[in-house]
Protein backbone atom coordinates (compact mmCIF):
# COMPACT_ATOMS: atom_id res chain seq x y z
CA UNK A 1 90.73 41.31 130.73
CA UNK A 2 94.02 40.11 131.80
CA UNK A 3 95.06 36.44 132.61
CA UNK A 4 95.10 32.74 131.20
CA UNK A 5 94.77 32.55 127.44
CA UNK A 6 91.96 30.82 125.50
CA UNK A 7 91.38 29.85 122.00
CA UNK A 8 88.98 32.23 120.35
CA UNK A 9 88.64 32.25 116.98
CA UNK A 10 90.05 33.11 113.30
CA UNK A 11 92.67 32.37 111.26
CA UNK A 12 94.48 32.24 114.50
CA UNK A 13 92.56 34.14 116.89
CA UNK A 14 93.07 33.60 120.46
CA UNK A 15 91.10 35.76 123.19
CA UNK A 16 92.40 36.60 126.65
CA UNK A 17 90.21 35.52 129.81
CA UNK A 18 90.56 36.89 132.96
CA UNK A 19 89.45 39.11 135.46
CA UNK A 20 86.66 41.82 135.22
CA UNK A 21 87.44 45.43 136.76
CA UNK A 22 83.83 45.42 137.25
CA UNK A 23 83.69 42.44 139.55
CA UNK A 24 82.30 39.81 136.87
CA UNK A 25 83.87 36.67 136.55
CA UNK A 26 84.28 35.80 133.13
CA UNK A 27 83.06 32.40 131.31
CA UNK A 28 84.33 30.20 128.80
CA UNK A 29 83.40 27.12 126.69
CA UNK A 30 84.65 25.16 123.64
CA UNK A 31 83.01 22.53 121.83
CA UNK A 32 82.75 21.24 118.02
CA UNK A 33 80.29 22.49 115.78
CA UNK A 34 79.53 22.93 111.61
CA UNK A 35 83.49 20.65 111.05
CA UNK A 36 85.27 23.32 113.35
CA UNK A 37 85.30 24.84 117.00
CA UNK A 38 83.25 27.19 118.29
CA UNK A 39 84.08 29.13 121.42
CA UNK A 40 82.20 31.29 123.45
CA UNK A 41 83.57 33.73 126.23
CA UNK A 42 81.00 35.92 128.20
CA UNK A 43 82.15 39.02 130.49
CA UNK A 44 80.07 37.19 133.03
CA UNK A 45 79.62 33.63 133.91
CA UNK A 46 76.54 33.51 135.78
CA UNK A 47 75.24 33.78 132.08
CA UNK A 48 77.58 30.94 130.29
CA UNK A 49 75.25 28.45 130.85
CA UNK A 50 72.40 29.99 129.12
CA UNK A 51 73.99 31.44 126.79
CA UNK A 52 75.92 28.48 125.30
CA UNK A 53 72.85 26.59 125.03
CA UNK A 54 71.71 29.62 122.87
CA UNK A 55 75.01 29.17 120.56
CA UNK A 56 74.23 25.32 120.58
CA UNK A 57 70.98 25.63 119.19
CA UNK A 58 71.59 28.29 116.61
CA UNK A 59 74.39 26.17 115.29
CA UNK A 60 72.31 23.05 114.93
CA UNK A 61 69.56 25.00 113.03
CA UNK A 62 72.53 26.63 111.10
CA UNK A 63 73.26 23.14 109.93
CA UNK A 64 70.09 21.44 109.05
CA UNK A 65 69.41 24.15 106.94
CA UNK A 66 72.68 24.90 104.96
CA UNK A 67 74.89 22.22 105.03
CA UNK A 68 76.07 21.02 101.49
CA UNK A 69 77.09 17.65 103.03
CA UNK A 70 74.11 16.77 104.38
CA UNK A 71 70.85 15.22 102.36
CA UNK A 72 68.32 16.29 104.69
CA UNK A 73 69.31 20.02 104.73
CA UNK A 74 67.34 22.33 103.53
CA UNK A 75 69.94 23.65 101.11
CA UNK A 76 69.92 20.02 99.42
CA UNK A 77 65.85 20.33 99.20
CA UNK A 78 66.08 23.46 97.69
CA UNK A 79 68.85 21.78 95.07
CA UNK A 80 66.55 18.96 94.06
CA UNK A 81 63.59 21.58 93.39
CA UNK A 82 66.23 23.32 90.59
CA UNK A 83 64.33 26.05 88.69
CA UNK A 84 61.13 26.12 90.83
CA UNK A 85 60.21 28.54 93.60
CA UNK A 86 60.89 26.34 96.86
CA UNK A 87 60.10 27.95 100.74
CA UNK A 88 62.49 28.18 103.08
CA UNK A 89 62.49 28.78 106.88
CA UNK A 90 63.92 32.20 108.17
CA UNK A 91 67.21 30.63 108.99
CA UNK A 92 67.73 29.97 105.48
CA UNK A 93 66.30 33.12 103.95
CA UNK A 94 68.94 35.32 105.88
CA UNK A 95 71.53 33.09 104.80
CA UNK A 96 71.18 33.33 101.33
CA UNK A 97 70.29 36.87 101.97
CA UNK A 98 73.88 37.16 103.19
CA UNK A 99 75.38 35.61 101.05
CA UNK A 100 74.26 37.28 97.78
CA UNK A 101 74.60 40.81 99.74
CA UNK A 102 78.59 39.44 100.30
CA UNK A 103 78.86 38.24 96.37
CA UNK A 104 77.27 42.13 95.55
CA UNK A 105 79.48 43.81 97.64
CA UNK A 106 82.80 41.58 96.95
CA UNK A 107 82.34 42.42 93.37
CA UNK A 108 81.31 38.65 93.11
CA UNK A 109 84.61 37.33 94.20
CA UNK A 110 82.64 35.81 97.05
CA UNK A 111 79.99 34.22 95.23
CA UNK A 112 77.60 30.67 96.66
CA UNK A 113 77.07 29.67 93.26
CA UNK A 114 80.87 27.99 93.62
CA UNK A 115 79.40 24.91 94.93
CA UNK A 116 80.25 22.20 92.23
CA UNK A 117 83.46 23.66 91.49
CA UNK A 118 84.76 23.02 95.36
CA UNK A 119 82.83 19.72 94.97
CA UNK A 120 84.80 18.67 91.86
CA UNK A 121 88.28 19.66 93.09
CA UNK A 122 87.76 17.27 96.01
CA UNK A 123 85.79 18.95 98.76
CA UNK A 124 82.76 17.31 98.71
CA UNK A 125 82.34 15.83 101.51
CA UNK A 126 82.98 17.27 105.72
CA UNK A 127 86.72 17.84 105.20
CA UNK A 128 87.35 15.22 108.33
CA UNK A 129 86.71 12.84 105.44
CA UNK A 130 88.59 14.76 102.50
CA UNK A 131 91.55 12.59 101.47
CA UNK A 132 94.86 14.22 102.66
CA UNK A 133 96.40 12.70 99.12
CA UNK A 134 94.82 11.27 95.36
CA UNK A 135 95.06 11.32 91.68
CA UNK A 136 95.01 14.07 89.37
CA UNK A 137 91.46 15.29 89.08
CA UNK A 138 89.96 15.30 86.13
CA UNK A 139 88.41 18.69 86.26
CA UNK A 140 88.42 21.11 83.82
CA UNK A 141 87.76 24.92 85.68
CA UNK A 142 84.84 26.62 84.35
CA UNK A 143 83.72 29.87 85.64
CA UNK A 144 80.55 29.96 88.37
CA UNK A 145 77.16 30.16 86.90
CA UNK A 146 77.30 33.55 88.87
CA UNK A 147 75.45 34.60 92.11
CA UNK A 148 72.72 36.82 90.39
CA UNK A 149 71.69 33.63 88.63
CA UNK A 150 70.06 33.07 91.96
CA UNK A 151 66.24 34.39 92.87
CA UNK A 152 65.35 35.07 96.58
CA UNK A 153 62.23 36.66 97.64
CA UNK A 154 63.15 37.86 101.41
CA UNK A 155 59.40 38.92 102.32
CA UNK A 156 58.11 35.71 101.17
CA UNK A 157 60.59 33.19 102.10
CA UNK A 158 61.27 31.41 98.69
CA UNK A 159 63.97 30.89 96.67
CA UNK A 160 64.43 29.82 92.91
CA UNK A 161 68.23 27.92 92.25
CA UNK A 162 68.74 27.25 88.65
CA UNK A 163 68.99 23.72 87.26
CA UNK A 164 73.01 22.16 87.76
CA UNK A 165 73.76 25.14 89.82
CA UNK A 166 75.31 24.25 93.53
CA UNK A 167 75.12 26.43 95.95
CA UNK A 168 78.05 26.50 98.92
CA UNK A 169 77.26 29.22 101.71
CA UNK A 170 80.23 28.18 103.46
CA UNK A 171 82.23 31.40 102.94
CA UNK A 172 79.61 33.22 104.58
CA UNK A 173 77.41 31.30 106.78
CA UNK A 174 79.51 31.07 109.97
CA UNK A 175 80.33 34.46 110.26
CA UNK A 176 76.51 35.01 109.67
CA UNK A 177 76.04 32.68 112.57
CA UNK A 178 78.67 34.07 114.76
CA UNK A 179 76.76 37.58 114.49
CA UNK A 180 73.89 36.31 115.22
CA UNK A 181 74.93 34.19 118.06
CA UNK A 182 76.69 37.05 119.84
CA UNK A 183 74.20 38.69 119.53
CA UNK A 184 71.39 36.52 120.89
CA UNK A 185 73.92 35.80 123.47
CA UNK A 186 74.91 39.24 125.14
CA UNK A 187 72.48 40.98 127.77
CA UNK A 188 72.93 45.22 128.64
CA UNK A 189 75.06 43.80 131.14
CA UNK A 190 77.15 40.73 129.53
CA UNK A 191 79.27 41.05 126.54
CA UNK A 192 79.78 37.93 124.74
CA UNK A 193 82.85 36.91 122.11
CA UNK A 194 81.38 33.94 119.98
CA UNK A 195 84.21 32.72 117.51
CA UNK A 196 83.56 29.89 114.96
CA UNK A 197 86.71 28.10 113.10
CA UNK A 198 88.42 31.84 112.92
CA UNK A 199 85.23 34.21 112.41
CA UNK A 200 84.56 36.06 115.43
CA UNK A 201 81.85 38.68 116.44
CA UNK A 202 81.15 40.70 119.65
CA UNK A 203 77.97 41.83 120.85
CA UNK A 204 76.95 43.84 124.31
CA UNK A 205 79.37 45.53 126.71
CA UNK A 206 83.08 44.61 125.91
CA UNK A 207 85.55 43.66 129.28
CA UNK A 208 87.89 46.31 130.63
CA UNK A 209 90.21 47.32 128.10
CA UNK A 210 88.51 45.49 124.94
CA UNK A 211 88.91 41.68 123.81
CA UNK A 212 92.28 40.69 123.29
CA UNK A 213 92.67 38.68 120.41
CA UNK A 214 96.15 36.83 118.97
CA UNK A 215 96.22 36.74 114.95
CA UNK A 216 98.41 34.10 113.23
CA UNK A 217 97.84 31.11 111.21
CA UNK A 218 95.34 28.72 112.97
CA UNK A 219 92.80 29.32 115.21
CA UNK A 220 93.21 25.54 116.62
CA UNK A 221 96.69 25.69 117.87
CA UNK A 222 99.33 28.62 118.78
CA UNK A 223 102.84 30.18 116.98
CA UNK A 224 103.13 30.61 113.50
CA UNK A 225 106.65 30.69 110.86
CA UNK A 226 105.73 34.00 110.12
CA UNK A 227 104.73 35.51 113.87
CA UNK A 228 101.83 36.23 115.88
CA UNK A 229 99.89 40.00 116.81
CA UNK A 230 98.06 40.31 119.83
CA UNK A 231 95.31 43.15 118.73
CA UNK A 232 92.46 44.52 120.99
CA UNK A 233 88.45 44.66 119.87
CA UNK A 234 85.25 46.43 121.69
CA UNK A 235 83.04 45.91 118.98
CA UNK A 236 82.28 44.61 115.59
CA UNK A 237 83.68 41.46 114.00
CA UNK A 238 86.92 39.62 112.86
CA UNK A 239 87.83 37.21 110.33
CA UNK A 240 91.10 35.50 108.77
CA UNK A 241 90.79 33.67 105.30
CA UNK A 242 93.76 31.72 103.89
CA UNK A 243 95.26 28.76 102.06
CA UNK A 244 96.94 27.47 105.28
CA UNK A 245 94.18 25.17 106.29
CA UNK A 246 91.90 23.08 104.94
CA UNK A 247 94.13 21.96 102.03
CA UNK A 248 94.38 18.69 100.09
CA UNK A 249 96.33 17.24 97.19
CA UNK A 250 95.68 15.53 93.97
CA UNK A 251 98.30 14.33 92.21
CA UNK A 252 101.26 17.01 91.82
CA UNK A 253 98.60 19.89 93.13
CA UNK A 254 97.64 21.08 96.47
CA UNK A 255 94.28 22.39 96.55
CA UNK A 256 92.54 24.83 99.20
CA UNK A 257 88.78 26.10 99.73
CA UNK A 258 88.86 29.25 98.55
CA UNK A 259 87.88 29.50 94.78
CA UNK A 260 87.99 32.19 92.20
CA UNK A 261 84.47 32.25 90.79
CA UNK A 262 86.26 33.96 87.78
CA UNK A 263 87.93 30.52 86.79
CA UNK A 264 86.67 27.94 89.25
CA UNK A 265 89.69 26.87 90.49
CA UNK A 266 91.49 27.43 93.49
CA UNK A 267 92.21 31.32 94.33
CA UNK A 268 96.70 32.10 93.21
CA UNK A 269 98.26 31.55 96.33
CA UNK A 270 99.47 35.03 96.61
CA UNK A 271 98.80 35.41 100.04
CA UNK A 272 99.12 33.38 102.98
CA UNK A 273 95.98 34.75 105.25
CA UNK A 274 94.16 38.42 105.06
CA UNK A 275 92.87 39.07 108.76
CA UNK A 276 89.89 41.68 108.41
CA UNK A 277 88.36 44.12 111.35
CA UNK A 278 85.14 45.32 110.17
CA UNK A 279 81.77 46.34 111.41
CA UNK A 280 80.47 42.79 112.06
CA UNK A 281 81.95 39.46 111.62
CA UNK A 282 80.01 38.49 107.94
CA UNK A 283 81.64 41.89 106.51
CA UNK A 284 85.22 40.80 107.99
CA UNK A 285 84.96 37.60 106.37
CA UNK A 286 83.95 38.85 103.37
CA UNK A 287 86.63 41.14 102.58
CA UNK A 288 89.08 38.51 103.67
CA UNK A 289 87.71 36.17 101.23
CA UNK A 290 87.40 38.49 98.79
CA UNK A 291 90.66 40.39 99.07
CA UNK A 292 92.68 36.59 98.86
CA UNK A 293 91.09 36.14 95.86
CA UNK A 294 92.07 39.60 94.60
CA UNK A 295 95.48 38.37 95.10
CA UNK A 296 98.07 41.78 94.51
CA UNK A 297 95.16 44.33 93.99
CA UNK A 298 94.10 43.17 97.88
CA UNK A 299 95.90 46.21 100.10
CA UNK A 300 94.44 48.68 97.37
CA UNK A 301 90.82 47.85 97.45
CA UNK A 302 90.87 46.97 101.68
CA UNK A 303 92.53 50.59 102.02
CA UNK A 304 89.70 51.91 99.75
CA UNK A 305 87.34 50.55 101.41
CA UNK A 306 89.04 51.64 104.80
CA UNK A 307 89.11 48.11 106.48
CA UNK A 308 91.61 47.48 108.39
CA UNK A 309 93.54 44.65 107.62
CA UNK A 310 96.67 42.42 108.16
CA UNK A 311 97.98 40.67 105.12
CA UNK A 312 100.52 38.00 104.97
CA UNK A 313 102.52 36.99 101.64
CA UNK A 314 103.25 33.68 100.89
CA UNK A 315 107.38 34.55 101.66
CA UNK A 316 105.84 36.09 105.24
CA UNK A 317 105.99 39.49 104.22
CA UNK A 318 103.30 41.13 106.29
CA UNK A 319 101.15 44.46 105.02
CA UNK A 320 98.83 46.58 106.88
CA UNK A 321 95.66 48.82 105.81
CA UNK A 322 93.64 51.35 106.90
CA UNK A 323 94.82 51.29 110.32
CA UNK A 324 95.68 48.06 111.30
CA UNK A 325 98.09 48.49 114.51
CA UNK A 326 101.60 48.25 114.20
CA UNK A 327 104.00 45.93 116.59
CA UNK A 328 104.02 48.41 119.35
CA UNK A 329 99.88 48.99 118.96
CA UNK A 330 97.39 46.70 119.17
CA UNK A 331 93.56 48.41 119.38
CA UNK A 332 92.07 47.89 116.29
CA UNK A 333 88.46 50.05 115.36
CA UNK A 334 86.74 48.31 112.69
């Protein structure tokens, strides 16, 4: 698709709209959702309608059952029934599901039994309401309890979280939900791009020539000190973690979201943002997460793990893995 630009996603993602060589006129919407922006393009906007009420809905169930900010969630229910086996709806099952598969596969660098820590170093509450500015904290870092702590029966939709242990599925619920959405979105004949705050997944037919995508900084506005790549996806997911956003100080300190369950504390800001390609957009996020907490061993274990990747140092130096285009490329196969 070729034409006017609009905001799509990641880390800074941005996703071209335009028209179809097919003949179908794309769609587009934007709205907030879950503290961020969700955007939805479709290769055919006789089906935006429909499908953004689709993406509505999913999101709303996404956060009545796993919001940490919210009392009613189901997340909180499960918190005040510590060390007994609790039900849960389906929703929240393949949440949890996802995110101890991401804390097993991450080595447990990405790891939902983080929750106090991020609560104690100031983000505990939506991050609208997060002082910019405050005192020291008085917070000593302790290591998570640790992910396997946690006891989830898939087939019978129950889950066991030990006493004092807080669970945060934020590292891994959106993509989860952008996955999903895309695909409950996309028809044999529609593709659909669903992005949400930077994680971005494709499902159905992609538009002539792929989706075109622009990686920098922030997915909420364009340009970045360190420059911008304009990459092209048919398939598969895309995510950008990083210490850019969603940052806060207390007292000579600036904190971010990402923690180390190692230490509890907020991951070394080695690099600036890791943008992932992978096979879907919860394994993308994953790996980004995972790899800016890995800090200098990141290129080594993405290239292992042949993910393509663009990684960008805190002094802008910019690294590539497995792949990853080049200035004078752009199609990326994750």
């Amino acid at each position: 698709m070729t034409g006017g630009r609009g905001v799509a996603a990641a880390g800074t993602q941005q996703a071209e709209e335009g028209s179809d060589r097919r003949g179908a006129a794309p769609g587009r919407m934007e709205f907030a959702a879950l503290g961020t922006t969700a955007t939805l393009l479709v290769t055919d906007s006789r089906r935006l309608a429909a499908a953004g009420e689709i993406l509505r809905s999913e999101l709303n169930a996404l956060d009545r059952a796993c919001s940490r900010f919210r009392t009613d969630s189901e997340l909180s229910a499960v918190e005040r029934s510590a060390g007994r086996w609790t039900p849960v709806s389906p929703i929240l099952t393949d949440v949890l599901a996802a995110a101890l598969r991401a804390a097993r596969i991450s080595g447990g660098l990405v790891d939902p039994t983080v929750g106090r820590a991020v609560a104690d170093l100031g983000y505990d509450r939506d991050f609208a309401a997060v002082p910019a500015d405050g005192p020291e904290l008085p917070y000593r870092p302790a290591p998570a309890p640790g992910w396997w702590r946690i006891r989830l029966d898939v087939a019978r939709r129950r889950v066991v979280v030990p006493p004092g242990v807080r669970v945060d599925v934020g590292a891994t619920a959106k993509a989860w939900a952008a996955d999903h959405a895309a695909r409950s979105v996309a028809t044999d004949r529609c593709g659909a791009l669903v992005s949400l705050g930077g994680d971005i997944a494709l499902a159905g037919p992609a538009p002539e020539g792929g989706w075109l995508v622009v990686v920098g900084d922030d997915h909420a506005a364009a340009g970045s000190p360190f420059g911008e790549q304009a990459i092209t996806l048919a398939s598969g997911g895309l995510a950008t973690s990083g210490i850019t956003r969603r940052t806060w100080r207390r007292g000579d300190r600036t904190l971010h979201h990402i923690v180390d369950p190692r230490t509890g504390d907020v991951a070394p800001p080695f690099w600036r943002t890791v943008t992932v390609a992978a096979a879907s957009c919860l394994d993308a996020n994953t790996a980004s997460t995972a790899a800016v907490v890995r800090g200098a061993g990141a290129p080594g274990w993405l290239a292992t793990h042949r993910l393509p990747a663009r990684l960008v140092g805190r002094d802008g130096r910019i690294l590539r893995t497995a792949g990853w285009p080049g200035a004078r490329s752009r199609e990326v196969r994750a």
